[in-house]
PDB file of N, CA and C in Angstrom:
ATOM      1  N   UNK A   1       0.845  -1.191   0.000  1.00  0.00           N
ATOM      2  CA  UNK A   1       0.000   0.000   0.000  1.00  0.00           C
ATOM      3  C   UNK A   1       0.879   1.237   0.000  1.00  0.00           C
ATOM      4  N   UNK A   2       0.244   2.045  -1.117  1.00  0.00           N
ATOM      5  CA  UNK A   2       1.431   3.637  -0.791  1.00  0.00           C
ATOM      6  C   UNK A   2       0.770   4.377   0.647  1.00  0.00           C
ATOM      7  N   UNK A   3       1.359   4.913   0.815  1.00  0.00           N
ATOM      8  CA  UNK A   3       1.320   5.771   2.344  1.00  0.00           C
ATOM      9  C   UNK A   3       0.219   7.631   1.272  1.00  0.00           C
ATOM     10  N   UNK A   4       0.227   7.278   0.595  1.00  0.00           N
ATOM     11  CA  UNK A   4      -0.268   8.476  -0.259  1.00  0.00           C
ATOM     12  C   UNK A   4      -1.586   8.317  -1.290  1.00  0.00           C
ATOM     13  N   UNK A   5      -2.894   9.184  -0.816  1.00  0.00           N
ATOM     14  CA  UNK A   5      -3.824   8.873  -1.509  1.00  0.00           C
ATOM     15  C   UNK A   5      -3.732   9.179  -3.284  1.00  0.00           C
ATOM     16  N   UNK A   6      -4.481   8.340  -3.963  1.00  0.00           N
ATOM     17  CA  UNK A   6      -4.561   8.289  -5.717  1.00  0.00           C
ATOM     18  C   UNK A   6      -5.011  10.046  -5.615  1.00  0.00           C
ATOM     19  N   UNK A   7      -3.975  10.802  -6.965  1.00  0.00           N
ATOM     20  CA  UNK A   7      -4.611  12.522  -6.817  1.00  0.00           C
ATOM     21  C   UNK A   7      -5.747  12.367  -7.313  1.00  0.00           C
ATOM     22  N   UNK A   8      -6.318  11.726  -7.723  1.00  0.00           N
ATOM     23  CA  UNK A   8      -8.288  12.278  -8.293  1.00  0.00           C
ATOM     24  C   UNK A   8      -9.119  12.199  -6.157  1.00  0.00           C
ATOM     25  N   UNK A   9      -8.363  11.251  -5.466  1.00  0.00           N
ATOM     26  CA  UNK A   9      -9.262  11.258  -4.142  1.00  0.00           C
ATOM     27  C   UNK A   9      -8.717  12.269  -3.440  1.00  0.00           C
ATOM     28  N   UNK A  10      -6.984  12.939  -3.414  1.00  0.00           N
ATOM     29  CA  UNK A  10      -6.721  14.262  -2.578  1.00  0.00           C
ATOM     30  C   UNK A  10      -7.498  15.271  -3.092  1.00  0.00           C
ATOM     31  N   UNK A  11      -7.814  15.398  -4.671  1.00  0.00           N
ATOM     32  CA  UNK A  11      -8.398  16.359  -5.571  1.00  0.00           C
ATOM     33  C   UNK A  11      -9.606  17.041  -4.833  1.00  0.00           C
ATOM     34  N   UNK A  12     -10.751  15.551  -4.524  1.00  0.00           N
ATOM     35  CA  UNK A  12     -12.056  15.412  -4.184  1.00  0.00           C
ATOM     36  C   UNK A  12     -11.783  16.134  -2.802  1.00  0.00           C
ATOM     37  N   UNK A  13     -10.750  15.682  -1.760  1.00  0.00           N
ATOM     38  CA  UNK A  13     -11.061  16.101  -0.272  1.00  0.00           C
ATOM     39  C   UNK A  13     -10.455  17.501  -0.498  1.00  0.00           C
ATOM     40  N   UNK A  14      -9.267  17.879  -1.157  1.00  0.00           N
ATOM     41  CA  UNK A  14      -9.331  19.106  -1.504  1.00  0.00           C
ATOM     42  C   UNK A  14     -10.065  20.332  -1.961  1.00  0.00           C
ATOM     43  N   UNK A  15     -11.444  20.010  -2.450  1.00  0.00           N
ATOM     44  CA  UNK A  15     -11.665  20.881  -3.547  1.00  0.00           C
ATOM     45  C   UNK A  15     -12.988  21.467  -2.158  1.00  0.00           C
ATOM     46  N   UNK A  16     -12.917  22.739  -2.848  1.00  0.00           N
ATOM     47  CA  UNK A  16     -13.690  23.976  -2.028  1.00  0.00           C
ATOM     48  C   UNK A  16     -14.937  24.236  -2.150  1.00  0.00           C
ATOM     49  N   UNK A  17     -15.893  23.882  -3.570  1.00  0.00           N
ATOM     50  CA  UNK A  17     -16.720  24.241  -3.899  1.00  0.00           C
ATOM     51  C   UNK A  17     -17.320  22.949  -4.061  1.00  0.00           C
ATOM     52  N   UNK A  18     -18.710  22.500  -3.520  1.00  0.00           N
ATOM     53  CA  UNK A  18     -19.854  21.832  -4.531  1.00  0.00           C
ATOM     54  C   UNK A  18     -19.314  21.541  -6.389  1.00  0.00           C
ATOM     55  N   UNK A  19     -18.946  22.429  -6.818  1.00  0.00           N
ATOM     56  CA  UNK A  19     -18.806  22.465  -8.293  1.00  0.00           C
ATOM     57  C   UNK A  19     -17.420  21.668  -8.448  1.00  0.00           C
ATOM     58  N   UNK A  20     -16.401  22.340  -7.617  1.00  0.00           N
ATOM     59  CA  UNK A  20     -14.900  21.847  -7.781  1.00  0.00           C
ATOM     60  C   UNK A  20     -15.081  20.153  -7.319  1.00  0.00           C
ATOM     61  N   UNK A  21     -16.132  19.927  -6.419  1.00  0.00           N
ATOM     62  CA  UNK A  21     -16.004  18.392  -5.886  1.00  0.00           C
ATOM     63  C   UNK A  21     -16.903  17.943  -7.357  1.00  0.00           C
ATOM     64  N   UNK A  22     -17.629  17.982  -7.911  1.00  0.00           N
ATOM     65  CA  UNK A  22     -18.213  17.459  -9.061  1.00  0.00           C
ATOM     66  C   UNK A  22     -17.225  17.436 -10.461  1.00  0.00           C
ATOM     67  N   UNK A  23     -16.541  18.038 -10.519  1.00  0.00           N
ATOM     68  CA  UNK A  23     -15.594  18.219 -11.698  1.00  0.00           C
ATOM     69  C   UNK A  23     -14.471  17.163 -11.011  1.00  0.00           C
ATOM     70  N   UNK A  24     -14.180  17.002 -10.052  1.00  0.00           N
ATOM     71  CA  UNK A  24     -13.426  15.578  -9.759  1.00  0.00           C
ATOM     72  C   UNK A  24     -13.845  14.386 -10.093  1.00  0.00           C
ATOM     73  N   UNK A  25     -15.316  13.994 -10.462  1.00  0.00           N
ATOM     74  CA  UNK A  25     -16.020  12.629 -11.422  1.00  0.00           C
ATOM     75  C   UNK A  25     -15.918  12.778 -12.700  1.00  0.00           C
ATOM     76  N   UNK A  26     -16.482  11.639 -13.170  1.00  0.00           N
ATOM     77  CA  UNK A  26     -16.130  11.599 -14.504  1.00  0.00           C
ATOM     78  C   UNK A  26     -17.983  11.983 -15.215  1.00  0.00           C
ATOM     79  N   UNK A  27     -18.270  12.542 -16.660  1.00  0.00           N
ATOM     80  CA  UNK A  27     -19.398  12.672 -16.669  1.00  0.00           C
ATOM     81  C   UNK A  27     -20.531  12.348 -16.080  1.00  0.00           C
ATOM     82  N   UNK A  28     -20.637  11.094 -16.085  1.00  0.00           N
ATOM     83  CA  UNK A  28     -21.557  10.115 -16.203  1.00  0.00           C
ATOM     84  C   UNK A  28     -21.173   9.653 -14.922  1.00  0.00           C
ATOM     85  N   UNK A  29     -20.174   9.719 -13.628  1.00  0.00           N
ATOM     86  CA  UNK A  29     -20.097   9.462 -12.262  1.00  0.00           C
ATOM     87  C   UNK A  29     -21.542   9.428 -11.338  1.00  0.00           C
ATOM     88  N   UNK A  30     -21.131   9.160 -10.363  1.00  0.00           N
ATOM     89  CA  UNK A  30     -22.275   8.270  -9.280  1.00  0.00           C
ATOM     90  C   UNK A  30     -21.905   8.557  -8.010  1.00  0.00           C
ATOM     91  N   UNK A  31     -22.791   8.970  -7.167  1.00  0.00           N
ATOM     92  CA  UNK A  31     -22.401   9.334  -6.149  1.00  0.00           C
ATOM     93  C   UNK A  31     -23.500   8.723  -4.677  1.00  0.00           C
ATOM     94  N   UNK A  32     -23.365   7.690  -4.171  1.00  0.00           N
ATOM     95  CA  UNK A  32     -24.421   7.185  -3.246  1.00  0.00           C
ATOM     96  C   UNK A  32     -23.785   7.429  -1.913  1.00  0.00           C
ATOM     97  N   UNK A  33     -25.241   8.086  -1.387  1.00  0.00           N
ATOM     98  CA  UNK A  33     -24.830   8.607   0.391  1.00  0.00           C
ATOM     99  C   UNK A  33     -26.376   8.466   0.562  1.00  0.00           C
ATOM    100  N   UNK A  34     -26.293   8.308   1.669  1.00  0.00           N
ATOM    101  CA  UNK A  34     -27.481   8.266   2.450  1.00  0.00           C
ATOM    102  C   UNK A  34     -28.500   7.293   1.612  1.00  0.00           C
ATOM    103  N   UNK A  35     -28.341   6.594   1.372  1.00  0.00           N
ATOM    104  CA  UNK A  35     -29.619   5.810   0.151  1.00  0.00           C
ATOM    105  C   UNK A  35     -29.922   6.449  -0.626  1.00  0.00           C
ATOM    106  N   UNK A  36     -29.147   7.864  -0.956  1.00  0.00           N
ATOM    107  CA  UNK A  36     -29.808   8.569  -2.776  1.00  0.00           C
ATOM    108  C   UNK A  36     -28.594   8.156  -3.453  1.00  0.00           C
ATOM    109  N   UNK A  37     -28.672   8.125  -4.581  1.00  0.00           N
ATOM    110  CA  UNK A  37     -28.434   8.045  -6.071  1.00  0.00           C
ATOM    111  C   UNK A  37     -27.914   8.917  -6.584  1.00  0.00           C
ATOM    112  N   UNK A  38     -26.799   9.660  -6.742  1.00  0.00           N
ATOM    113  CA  UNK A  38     -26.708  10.964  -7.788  1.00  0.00           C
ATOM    114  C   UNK A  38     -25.869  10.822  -8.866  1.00  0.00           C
ATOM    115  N   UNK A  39     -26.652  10.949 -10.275  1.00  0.00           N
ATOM    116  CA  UNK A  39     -25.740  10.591 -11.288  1.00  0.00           C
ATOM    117  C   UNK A  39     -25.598  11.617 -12.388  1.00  0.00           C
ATOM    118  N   UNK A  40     -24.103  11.959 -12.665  1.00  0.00           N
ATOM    119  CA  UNK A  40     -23.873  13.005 -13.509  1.00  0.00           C
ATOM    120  C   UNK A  40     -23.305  14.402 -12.550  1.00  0.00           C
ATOM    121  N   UNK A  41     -22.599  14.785 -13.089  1.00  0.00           N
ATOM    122  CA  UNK A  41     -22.354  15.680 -12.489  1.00  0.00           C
ATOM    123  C   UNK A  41     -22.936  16.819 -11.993  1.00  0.00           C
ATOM    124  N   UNK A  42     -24.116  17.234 -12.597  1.00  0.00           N
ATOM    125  CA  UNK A  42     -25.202  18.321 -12.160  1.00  0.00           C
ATOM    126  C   UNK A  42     -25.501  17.882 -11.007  1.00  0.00           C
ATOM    127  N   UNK A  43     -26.346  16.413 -10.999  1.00  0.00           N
ATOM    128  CA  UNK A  43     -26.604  15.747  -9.516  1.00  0.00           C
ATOM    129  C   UNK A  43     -25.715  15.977  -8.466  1.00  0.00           C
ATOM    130  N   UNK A  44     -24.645  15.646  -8.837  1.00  0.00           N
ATOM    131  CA  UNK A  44     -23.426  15.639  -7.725  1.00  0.00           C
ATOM    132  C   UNK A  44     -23.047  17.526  -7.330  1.00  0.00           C
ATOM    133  N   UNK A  45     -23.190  17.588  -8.215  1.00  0.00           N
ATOM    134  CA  UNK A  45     -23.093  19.221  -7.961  1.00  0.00           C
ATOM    135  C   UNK A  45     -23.952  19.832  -7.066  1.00  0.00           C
ATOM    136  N   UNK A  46     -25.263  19.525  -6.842  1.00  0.00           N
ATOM    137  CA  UNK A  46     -26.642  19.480  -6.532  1.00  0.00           C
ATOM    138  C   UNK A  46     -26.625  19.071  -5.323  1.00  0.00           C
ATOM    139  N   UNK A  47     -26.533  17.694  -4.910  1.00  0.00           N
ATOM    140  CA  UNK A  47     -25.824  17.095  -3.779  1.00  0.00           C
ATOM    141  C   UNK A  47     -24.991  17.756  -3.093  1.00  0.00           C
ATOM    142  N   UNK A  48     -23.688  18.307  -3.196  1.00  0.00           N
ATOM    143  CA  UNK A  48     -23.208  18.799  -2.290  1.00  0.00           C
ATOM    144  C   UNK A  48     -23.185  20.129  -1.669  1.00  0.00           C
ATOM    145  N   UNK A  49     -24.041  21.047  -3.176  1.00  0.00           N
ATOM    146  CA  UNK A  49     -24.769  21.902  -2.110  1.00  0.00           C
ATOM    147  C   UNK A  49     -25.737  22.126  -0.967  1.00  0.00           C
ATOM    148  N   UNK A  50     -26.258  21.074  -0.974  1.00  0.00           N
ATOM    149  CA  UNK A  50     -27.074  20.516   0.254  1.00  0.00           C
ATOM    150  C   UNK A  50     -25.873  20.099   1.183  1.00  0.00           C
ATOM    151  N   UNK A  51     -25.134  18.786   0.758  1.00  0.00           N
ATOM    152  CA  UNK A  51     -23.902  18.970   1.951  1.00  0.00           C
ATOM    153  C   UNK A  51     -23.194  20.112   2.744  1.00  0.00           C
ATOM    154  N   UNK A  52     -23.043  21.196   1.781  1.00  0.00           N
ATOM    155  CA  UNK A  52     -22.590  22.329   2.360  1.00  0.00           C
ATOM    156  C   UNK A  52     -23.540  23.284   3.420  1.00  0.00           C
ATOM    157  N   UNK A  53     -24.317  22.932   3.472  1.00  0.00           N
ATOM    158  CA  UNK A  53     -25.472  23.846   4.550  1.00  0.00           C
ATOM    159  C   UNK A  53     -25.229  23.833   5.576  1.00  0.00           C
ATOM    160  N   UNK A  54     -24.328  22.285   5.932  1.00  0.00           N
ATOM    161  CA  UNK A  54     -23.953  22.036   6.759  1.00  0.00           C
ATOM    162  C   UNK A  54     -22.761  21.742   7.866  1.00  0.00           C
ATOM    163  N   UNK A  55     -22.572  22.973   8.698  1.00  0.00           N
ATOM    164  CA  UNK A  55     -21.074  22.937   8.862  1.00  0.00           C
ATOM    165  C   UNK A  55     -20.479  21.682   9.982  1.00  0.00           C
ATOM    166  N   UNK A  56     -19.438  21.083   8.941  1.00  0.00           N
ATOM    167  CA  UNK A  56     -18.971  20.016   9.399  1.00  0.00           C
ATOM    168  C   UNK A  56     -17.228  19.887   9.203  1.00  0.00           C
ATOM    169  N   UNK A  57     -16.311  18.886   9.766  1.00  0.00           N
ATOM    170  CA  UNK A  57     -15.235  18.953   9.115  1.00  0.00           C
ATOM    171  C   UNK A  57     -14.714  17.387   9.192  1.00  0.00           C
ATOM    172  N   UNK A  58     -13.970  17.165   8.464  1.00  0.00           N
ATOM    173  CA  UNK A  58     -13.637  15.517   8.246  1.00  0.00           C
ATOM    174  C   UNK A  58     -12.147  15.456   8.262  1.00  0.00           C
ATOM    175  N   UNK A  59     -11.998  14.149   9.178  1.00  0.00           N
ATOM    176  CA  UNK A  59     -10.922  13.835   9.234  1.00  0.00           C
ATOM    177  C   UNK A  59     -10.756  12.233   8.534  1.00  0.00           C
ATOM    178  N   UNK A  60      -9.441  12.023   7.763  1.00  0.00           N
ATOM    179  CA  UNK A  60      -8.820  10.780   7.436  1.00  0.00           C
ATOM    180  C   UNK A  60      -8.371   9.957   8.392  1.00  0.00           C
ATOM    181  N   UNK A  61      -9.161   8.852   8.408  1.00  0.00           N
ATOM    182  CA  UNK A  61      -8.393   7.988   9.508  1.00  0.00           C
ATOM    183  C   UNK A  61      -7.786   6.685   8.921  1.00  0.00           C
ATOM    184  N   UNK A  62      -7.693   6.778   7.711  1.00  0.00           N
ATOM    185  CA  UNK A  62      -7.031   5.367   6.870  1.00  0.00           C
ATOM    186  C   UNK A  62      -7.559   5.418   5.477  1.00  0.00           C
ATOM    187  N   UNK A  63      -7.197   4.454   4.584  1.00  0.00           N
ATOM    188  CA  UNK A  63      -7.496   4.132   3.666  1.00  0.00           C
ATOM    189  C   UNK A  63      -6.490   2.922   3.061  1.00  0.00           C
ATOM    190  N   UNK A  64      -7.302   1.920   2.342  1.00  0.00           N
ATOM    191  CA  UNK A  64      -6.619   0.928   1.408  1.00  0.00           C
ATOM    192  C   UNK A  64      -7.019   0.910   0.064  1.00  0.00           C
ATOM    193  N   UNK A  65      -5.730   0.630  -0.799  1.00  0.00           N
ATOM    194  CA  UNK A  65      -6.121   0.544  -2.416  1.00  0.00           C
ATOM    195  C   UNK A  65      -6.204  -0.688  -2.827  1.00  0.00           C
ATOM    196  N   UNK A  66      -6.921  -0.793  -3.637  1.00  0.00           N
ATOM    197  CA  UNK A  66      -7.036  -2.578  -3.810  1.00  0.00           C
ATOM    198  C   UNK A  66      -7.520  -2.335  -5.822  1.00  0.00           C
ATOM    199  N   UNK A  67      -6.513  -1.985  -6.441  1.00  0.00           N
ATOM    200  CA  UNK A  67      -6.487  -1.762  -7.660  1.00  0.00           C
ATOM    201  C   UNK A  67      -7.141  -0.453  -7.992  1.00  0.00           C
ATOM    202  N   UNK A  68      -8.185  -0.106  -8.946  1.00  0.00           N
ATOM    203  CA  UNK A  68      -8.601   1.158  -8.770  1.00  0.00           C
ATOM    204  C   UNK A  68      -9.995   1.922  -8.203  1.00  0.00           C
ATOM    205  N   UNK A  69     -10.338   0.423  -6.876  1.00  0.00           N
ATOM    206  CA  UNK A  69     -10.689   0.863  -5.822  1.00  0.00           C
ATOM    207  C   UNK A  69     -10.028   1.614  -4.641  1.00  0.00           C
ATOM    208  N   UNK A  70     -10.193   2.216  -4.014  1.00  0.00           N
ATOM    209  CA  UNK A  70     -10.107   3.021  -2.836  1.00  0.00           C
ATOM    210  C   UNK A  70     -11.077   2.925  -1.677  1.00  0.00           C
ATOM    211  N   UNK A  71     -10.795   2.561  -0.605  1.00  0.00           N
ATOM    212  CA  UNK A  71     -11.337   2.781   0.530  1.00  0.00           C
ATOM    213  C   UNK A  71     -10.988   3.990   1.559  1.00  0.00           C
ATOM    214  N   UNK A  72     -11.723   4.830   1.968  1.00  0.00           N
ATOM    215  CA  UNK A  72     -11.062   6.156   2.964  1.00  0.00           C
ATOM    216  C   UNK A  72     -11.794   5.561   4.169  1.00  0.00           C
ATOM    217  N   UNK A  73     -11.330   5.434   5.233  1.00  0.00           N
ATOM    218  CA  UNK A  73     -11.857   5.611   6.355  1.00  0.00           C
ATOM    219  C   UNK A  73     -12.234   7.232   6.919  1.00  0.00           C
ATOM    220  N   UNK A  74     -13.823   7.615   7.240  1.00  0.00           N
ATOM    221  CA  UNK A  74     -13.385   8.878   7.737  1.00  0.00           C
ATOM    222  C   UNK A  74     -13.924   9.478   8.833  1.00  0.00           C
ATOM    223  N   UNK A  75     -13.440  10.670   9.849  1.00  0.00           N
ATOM    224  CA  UNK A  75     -14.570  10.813  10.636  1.00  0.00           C
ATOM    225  C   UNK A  75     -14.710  12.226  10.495  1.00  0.00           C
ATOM    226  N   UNK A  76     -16.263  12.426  10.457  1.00  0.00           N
ATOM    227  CA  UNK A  76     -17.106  13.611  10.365  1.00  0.00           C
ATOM    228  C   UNK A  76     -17.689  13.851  11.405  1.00  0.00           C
ATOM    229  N   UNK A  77     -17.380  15.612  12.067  1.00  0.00           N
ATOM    230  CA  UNK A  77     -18.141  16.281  13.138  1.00  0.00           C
ATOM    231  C   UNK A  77     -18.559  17.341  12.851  1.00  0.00           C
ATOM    232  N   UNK A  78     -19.469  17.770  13.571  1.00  0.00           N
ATOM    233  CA  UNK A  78     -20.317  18.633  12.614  1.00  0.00           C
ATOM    234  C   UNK A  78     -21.502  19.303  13.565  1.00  0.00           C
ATOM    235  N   UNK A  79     -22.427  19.978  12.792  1.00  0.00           N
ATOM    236  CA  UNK A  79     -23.321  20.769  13.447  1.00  0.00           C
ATOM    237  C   UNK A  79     -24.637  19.518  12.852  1.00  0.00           C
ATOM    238  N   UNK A  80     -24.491  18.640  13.396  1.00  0.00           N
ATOM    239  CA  UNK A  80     -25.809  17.350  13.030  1.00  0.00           C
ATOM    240  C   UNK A  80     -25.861  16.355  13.935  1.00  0.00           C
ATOM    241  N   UNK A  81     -27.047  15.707  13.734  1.00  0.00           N
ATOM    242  CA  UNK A  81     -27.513  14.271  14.792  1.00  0.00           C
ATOM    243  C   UNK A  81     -26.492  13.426  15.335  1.00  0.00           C
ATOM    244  N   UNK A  82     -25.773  13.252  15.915  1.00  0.00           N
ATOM    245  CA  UNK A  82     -25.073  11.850  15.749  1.00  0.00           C
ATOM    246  C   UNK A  82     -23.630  12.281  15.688  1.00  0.00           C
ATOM    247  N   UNK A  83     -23.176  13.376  15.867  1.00  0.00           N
ATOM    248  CA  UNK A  83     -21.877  13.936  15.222  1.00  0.00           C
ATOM    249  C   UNK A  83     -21.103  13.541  16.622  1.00  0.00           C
ATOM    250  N   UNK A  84     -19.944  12.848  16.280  1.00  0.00           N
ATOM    251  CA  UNK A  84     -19.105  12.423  15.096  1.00  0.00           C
ATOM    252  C   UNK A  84     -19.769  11.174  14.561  1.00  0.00           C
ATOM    253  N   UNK A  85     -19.485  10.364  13.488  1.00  0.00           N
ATOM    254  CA  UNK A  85     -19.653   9.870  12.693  1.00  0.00           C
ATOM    255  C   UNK A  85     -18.099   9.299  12.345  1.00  0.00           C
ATOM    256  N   UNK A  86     -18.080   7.795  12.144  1.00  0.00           N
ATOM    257  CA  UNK A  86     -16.974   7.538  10.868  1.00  0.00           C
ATOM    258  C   UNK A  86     -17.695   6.712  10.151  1.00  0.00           C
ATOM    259  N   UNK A  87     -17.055   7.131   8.774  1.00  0.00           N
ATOM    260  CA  UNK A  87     -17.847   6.398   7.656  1.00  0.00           C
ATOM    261  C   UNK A  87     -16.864   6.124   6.808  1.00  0.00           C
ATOM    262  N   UNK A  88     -17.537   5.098   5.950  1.00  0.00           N
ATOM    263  CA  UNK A  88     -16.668   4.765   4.520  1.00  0.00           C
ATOM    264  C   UNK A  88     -16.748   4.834   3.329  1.00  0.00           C
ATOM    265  N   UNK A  89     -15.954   5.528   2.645  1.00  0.00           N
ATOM    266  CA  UNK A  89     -15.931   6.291   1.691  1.00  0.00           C
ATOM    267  C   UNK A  89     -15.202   4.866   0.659  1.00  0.00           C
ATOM    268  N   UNK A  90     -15.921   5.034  -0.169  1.00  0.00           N
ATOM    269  CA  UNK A  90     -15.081   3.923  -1.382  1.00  0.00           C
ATOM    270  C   UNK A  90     -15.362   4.335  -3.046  1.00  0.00           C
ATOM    271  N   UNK A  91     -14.107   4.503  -3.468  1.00  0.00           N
ATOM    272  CA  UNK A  91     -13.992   5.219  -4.592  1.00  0.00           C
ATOM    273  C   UNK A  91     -13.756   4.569  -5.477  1.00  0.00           C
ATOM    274  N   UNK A  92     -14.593   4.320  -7.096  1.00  0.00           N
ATOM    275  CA  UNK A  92     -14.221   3.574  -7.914  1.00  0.00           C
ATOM    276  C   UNK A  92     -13.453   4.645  -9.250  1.00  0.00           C
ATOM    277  N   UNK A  93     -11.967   4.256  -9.306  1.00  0.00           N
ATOM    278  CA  UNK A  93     -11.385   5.624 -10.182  1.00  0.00           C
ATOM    279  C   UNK A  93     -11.426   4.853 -11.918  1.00  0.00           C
ATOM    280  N   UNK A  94     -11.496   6.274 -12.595  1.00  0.00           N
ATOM    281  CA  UNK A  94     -11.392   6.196 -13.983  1.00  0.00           C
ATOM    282  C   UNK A  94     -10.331   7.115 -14.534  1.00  0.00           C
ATOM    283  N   UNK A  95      -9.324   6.503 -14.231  1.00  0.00           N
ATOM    284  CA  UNK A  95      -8.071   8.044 -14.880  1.00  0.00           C
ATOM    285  C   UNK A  95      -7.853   8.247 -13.757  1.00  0.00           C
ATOM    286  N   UNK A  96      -7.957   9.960 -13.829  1.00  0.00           N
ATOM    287  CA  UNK A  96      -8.067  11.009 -12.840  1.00  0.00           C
ATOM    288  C   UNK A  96      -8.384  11.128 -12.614  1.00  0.00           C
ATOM    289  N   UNK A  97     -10.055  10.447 -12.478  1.00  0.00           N
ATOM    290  CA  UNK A  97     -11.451  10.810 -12.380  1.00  0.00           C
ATOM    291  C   UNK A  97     -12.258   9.602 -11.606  1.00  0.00           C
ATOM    292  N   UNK A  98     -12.778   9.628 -10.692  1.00  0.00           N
ATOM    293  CA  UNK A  98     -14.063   9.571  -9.687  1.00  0.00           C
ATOM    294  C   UNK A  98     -15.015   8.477 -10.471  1.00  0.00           C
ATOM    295  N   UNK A  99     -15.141   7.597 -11.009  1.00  0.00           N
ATOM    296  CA  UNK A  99     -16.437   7.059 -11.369  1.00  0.00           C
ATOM    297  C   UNK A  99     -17.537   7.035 -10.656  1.00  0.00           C
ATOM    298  N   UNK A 100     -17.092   6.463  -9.612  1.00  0.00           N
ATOM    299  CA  UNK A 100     -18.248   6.135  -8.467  1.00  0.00           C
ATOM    300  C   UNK A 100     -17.517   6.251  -7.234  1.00  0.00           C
ATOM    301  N   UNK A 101     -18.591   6.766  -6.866  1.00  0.00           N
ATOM    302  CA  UNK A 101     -18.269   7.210  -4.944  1.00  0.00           C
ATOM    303  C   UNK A 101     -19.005   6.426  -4.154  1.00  0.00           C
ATOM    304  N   UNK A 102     -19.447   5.389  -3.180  1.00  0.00           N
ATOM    305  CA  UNK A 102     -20.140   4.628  -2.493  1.00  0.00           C
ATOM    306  C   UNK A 102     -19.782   5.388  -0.652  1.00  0.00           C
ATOM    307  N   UNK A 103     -20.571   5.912  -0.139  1.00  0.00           N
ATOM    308  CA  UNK A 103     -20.165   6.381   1.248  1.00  0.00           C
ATOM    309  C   UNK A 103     -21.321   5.741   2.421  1.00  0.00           C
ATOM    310  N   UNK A 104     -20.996   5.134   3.158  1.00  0.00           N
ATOM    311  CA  UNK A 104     -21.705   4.172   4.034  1.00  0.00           C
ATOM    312  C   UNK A 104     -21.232   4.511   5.296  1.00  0.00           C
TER     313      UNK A 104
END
């Protein structure tokens, strides 16, 4: 295992905007949280402006690569139910690019 996440997943935890996290998938990407569905990047775009309403901050607590899957371990605290939270983030990559996001 590298000690260093694939750059399309630093890209994703990097990026500032709803828009900047959607331009990290690939067109036609997928994004499942909470039991919704979001496909395409408008969706995902869409999606995380609703994520953003909400002030929260996330920490990395691991991750394994297992070809051009990704697993993040993470924990989220926040201004919500239940906070903290760790969850798992699993990333299916295309390139540089995000195919599918699965977060459980």
């Amino acid at each position: 295992m590298s000690d260093t996440l694939p750059a399309p997943i630093t890209a994703y935890y990097a990026a500032q905007t709803p828009n900047d996290i959607a331009q990290r998938f690939t067109q036609d990407g997928i994004a499942l949280d909470e039991r919704h569905t979001h496909r395409g990047r408008d969706a995902i775009r869409q999606w995380r402006e609703e994520v953003a309403k909400i002030s929260y901050s996330q920490e990395i607590l691991s991750f394994r690569r297992e070809g051009n899957r990704v697993t993040v371990a993470t924990r989220i605290s926040g201004a919500f139910k239940g906070s903290p939270v760790e969850l798992q983030n699993v990333f299916d990559l295309d390139g540089d690019l995000i195919a599918r996001l699965e977060i459980s």
